[in-house]
PDB file of N, CA and C in Angstrom:
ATOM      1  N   UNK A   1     -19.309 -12.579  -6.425  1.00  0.00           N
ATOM      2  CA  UNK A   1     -20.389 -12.659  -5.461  1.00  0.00           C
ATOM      3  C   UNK A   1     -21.277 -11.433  -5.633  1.00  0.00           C
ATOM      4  N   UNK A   2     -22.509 -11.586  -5.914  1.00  0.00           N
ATOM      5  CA  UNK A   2     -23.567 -10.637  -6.002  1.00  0.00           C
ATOM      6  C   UNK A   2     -23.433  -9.650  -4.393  1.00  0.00           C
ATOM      7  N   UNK A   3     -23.517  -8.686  -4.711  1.00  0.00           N
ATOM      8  CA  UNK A   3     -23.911  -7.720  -3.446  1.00  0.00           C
ATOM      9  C   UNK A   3     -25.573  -8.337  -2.934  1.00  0.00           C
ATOM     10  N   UNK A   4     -25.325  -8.563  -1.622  1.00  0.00           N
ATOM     11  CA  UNK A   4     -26.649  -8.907  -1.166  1.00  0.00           C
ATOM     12  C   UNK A   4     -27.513  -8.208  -0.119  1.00  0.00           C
ATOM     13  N   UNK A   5     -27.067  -6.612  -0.436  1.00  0.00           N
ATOM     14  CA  UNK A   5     -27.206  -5.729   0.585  1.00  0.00           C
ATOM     15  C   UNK A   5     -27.995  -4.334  -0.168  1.00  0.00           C
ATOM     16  N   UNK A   6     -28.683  -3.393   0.514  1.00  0.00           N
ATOM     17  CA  UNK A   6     -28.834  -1.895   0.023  1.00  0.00           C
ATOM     18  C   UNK A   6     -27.899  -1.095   0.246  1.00  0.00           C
ATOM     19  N   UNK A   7     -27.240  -1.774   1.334  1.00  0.00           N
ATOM     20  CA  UNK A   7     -25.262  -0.734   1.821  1.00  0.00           C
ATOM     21  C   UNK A   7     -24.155  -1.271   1.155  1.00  0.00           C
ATOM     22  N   UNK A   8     -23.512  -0.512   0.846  1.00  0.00           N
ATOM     23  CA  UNK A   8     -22.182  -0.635   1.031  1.00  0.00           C
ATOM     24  C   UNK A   8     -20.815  -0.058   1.505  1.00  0.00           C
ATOM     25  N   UNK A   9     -20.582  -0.409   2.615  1.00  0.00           N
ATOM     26  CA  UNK A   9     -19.913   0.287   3.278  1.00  0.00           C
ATOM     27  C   UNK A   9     -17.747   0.040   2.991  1.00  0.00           C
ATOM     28  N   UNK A  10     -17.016   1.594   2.597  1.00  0.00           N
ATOM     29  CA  UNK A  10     -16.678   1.339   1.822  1.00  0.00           C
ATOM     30  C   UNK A  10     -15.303   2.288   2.762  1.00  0.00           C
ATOM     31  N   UNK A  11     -13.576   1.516   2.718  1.00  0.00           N
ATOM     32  CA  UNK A  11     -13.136   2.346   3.400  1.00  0.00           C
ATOM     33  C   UNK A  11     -11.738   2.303   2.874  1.00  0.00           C
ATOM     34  N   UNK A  12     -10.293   3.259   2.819  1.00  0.00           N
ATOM     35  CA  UNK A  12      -9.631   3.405   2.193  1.00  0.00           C
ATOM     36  C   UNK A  12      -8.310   3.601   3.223  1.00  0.00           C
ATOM     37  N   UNK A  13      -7.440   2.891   3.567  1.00  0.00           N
ATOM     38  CA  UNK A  13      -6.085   3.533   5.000  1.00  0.00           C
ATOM     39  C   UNK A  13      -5.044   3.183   3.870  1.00  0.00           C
ATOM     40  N   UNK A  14      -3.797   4.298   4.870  1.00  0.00           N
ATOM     41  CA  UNK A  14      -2.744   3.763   4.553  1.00  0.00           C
ATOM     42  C   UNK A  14      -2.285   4.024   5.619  1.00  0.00           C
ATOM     43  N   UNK A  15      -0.605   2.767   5.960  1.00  0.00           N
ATOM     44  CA  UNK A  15      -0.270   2.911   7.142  1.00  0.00           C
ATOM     45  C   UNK A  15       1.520   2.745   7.261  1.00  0.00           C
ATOM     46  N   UNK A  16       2.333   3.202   7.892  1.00  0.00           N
ATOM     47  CA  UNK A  16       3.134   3.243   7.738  1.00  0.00           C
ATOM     48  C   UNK A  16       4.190   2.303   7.470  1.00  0.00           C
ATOM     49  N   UNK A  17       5.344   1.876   6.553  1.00  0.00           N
ATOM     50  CA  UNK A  17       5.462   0.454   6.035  1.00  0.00           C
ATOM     51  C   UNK A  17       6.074  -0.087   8.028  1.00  0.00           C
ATOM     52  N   UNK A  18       7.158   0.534   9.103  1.00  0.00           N
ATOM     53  CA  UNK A  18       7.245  -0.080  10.144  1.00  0.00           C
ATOM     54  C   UNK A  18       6.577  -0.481  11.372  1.00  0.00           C
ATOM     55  N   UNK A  19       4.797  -0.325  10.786  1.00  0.00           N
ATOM     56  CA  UNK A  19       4.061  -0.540  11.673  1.00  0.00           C
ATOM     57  C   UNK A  19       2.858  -1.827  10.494  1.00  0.00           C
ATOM     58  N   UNK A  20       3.199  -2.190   9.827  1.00  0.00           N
ATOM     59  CA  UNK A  20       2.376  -2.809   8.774  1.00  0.00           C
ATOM     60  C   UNK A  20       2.029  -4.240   9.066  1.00  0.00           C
ATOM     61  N   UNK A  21       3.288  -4.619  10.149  1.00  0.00           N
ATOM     62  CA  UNK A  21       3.135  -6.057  10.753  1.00  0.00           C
ATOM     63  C   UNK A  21       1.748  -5.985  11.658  1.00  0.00           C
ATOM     64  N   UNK A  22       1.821  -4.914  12.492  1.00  0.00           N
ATOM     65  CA  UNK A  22       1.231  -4.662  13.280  1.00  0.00           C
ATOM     66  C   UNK A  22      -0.316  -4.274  13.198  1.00  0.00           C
ATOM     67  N   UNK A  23      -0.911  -3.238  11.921  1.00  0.00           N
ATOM     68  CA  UNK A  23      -1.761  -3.304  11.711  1.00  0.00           C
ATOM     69  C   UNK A  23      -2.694  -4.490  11.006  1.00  0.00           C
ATOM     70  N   UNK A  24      -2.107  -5.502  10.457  1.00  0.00           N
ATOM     71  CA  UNK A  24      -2.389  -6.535   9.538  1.00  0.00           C
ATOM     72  C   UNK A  24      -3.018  -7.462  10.563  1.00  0.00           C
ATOM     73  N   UNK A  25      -2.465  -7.673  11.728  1.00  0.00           N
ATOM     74  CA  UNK A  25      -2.635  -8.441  12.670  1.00  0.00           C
ATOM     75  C   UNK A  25      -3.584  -7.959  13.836  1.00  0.00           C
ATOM     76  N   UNK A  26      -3.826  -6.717  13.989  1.00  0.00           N
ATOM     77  CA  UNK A  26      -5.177  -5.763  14.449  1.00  0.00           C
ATOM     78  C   UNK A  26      -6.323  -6.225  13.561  1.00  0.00           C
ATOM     79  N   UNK A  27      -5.897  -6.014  12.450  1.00  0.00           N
ATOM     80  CA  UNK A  27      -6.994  -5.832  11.672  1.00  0.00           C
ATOM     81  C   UNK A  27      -7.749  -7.220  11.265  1.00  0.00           C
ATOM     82  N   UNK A  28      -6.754  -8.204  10.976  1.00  0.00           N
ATOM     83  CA  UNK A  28      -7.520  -9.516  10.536  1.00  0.00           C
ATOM     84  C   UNK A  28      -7.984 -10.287  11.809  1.00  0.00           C
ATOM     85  N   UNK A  29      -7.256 -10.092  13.083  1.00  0.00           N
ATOM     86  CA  UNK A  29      -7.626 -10.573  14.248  1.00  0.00           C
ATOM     87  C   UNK A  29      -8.502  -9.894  14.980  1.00  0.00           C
ATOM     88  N   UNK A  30      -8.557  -8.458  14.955  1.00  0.00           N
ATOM     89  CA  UNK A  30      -9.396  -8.010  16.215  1.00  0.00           C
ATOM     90  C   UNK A  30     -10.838  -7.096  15.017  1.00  0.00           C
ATOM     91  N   UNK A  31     -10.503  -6.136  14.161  1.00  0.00           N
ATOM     92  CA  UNK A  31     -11.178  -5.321  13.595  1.00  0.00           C
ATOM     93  C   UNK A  31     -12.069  -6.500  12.869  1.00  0.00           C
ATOM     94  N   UNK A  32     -11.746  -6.990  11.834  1.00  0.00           N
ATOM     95  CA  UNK A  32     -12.848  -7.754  10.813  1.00  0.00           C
ATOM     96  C   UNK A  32     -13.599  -8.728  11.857  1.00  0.00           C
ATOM     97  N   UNK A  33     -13.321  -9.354  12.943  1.00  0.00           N
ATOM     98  CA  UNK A  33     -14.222 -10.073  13.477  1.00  0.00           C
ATOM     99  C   UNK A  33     -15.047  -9.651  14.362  1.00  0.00           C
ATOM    100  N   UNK A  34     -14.651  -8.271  14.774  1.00  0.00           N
ATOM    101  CA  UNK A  34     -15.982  -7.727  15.697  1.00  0.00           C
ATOM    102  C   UNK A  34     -16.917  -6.522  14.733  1.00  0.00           C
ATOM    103  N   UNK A  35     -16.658  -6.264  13.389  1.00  0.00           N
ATOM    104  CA  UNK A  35     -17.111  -5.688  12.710  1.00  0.00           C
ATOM    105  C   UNK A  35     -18.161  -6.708  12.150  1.00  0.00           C
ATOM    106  N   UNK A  36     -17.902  -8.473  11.777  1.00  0.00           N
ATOM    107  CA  UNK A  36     -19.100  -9.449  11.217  1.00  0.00           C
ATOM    108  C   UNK A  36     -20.036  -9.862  12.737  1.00  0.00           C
ATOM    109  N   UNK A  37     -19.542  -9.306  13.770  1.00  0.00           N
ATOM    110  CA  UNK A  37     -20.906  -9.048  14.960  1.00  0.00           C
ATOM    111  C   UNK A  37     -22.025  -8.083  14.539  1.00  0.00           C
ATOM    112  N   UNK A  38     -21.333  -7.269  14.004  1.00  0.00           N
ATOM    113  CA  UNK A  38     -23.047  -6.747  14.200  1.00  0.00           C
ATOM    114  C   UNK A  38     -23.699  -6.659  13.417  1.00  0.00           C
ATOM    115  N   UNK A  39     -25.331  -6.565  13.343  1.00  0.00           N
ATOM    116  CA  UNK A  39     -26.296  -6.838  13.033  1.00  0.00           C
ATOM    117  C   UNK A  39     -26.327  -6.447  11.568  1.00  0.00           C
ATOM    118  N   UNK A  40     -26.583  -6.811  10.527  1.00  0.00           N
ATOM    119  CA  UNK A  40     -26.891  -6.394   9.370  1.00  0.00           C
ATOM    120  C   UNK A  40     -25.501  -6.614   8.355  1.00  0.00           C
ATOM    121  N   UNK A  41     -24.231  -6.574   8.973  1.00  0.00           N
ATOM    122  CA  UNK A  41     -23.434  -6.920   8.506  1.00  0.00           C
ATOM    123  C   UNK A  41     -23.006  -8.626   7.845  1.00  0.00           C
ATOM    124  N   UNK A  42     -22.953  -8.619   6.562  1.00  0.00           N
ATOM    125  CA  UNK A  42     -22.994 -10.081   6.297  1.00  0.00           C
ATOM    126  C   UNK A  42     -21.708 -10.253   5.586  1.00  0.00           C
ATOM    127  N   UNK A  43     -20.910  -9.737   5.614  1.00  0.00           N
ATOM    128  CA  UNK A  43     -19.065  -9.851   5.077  1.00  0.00           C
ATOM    129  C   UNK A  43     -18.395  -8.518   5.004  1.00  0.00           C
ATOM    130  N   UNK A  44     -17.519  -9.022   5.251  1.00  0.00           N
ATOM    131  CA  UNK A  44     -16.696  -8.222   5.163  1.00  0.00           C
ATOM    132  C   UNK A  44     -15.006  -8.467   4.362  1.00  0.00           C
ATOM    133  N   UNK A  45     -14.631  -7.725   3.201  1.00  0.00           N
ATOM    134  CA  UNK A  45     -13.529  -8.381   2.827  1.00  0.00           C
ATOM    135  C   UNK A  45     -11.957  -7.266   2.591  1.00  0.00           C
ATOM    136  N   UNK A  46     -10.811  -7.137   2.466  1.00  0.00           N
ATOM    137  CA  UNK A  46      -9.858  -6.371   2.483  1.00  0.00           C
ATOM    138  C   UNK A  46      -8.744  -6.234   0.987  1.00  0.00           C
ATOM    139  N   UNK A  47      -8.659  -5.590   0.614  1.00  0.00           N
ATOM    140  CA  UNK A  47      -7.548  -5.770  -0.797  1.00  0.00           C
ATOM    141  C   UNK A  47      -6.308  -4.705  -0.530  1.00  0.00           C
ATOM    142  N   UNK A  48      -5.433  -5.847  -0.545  1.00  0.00           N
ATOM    143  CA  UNK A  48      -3.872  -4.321  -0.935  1.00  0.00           C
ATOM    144  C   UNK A  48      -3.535  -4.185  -1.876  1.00  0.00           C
ATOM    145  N   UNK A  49      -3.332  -2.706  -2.434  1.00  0.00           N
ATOM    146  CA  UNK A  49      -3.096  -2.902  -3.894  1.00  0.00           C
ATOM    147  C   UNK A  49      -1.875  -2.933  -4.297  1.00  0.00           C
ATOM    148  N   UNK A  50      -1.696  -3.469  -5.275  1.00  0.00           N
ATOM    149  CA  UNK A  50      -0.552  -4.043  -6.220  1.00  0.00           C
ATOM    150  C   UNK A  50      -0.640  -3.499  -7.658  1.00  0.00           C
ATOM    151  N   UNK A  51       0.790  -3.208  -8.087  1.00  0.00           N
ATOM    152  CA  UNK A  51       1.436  -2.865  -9.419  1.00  0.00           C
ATOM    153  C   UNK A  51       0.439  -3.625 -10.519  1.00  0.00           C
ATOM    154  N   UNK A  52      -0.254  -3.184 -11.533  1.00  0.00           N
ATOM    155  CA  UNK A  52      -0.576  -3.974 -12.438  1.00  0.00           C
ATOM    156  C   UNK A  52       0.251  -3.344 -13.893  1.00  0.00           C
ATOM    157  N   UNK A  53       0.157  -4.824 -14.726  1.00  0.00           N
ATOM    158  CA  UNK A  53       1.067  -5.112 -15.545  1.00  0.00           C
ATOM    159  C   UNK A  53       0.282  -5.304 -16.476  1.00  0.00           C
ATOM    160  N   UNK A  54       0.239  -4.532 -17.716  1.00  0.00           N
ATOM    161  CA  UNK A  54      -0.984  -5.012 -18.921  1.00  0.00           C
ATOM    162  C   UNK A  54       0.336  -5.070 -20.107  1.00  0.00           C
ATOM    163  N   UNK A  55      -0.600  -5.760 -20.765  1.00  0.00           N
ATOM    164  CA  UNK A  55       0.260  -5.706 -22.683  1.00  0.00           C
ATOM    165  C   UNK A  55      -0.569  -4.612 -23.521  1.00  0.00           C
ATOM    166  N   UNK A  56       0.243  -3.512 -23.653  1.00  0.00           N
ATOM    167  CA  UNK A  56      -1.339  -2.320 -24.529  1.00  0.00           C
ATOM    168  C   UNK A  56      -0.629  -2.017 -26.113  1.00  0.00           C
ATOM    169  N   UNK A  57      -1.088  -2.818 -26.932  1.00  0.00           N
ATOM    170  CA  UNK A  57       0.092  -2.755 -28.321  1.00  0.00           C
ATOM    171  C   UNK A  57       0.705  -2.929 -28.490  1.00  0.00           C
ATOM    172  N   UNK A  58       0.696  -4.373 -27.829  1.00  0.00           N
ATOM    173  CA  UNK A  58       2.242  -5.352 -28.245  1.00  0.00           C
ATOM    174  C   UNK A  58       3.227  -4.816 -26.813  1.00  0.00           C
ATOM    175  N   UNK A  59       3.162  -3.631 -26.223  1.00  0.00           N
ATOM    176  CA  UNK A  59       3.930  -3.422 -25.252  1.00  0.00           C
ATOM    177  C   UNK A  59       3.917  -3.489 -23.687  1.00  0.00           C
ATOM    178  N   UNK A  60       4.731  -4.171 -23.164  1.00  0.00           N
ATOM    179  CA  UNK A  60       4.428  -4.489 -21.964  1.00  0.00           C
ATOM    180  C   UNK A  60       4.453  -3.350 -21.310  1.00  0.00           C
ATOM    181  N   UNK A  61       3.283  -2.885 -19.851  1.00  0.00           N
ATOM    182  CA  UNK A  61       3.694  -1.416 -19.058  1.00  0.00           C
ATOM    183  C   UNK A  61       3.006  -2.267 -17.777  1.00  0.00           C
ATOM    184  N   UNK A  62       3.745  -1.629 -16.746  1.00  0.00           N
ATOM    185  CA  UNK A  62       3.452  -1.674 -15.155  1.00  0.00           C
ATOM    186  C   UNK A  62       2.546  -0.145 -15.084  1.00  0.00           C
ATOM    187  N   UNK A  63       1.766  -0.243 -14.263  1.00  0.00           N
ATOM    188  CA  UNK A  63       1.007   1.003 -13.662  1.00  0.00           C
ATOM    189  C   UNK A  63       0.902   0.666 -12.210  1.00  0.00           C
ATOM    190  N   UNK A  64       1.569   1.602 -11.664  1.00  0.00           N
ATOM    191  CA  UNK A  64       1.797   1.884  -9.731  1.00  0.00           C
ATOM    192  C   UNK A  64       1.071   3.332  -9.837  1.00  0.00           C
ATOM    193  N   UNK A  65      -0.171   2.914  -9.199  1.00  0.00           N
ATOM    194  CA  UNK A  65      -0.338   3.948  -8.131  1.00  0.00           C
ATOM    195  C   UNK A  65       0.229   4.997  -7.736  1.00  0.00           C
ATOM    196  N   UNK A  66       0.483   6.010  -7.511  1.00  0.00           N
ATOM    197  CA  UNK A  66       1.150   6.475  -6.158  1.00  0.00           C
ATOM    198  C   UNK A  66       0.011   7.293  -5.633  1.00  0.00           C
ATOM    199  N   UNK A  67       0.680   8.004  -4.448  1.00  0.00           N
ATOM    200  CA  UNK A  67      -0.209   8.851  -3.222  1.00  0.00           C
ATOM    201  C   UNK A  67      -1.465   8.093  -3.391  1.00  0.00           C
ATOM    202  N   UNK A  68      -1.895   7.110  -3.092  1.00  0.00           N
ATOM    203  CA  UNK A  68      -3.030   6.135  -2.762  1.00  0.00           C
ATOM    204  C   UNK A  68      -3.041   5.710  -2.073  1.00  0.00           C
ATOM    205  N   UNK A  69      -4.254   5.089  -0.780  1.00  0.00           N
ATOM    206  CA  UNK A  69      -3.671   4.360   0.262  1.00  0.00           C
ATOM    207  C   UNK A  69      -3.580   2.845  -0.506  1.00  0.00           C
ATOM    208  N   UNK A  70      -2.635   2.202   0.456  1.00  0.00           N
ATOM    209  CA  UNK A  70      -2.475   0.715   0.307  1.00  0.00           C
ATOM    210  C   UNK A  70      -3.709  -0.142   0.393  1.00  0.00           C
ATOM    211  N   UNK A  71      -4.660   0.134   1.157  1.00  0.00           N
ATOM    212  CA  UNK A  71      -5.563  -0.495   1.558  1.00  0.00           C
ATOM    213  C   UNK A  71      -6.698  -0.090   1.485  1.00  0.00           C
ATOM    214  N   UNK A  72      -7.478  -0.868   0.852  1.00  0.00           N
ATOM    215  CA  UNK A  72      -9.104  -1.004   0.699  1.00  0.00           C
ATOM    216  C   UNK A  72      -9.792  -2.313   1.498  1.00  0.00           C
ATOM    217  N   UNK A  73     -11.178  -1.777   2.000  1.00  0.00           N
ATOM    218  CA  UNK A  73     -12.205  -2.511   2.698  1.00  0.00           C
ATOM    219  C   UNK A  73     -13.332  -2.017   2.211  1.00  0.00           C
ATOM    220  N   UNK A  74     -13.734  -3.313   2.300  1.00  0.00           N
ATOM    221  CA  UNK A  74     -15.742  -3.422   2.186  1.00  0.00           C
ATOM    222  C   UNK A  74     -15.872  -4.122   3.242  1.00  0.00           C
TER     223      UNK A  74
END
């Protein structure tokens, strides 16, 4: 999807794994839907990141992160 904006507003959490139920359910229920209220805002979307797994010369490698937050928003 083309950016259809001059902003981009851009944000980074991490949160503790025994409260994770809890923020997930803040966030997709109460935060993202009063954040597409206001004015000028035309989406909003969330990514958790995950282990990626490439083949680099025939050899398989995982790459994890660490000290990163879990969570990204636009």
């Amino acid at each position: 999807m083309p950016i259809q904006t001059r902003y981009l507003f851009s944000a980074a959490m991490d949160v503790e794994p025994s409260k994770e139920a809890l923020f997930n359910e803040v966030y997709d229920k109460e935060h993202v839907p009063l954040i597409l209220t206001v004015p000028g805002v035309i989406a909003a979307v969330r990514f958790k990141r995950q282990p990626v797994t490439l083949i680099i010369g025939g050899e398989k490698k995982t790459i994890v992160m660490e000290n990163e937050p879990r969570y990204d928003a636009l």
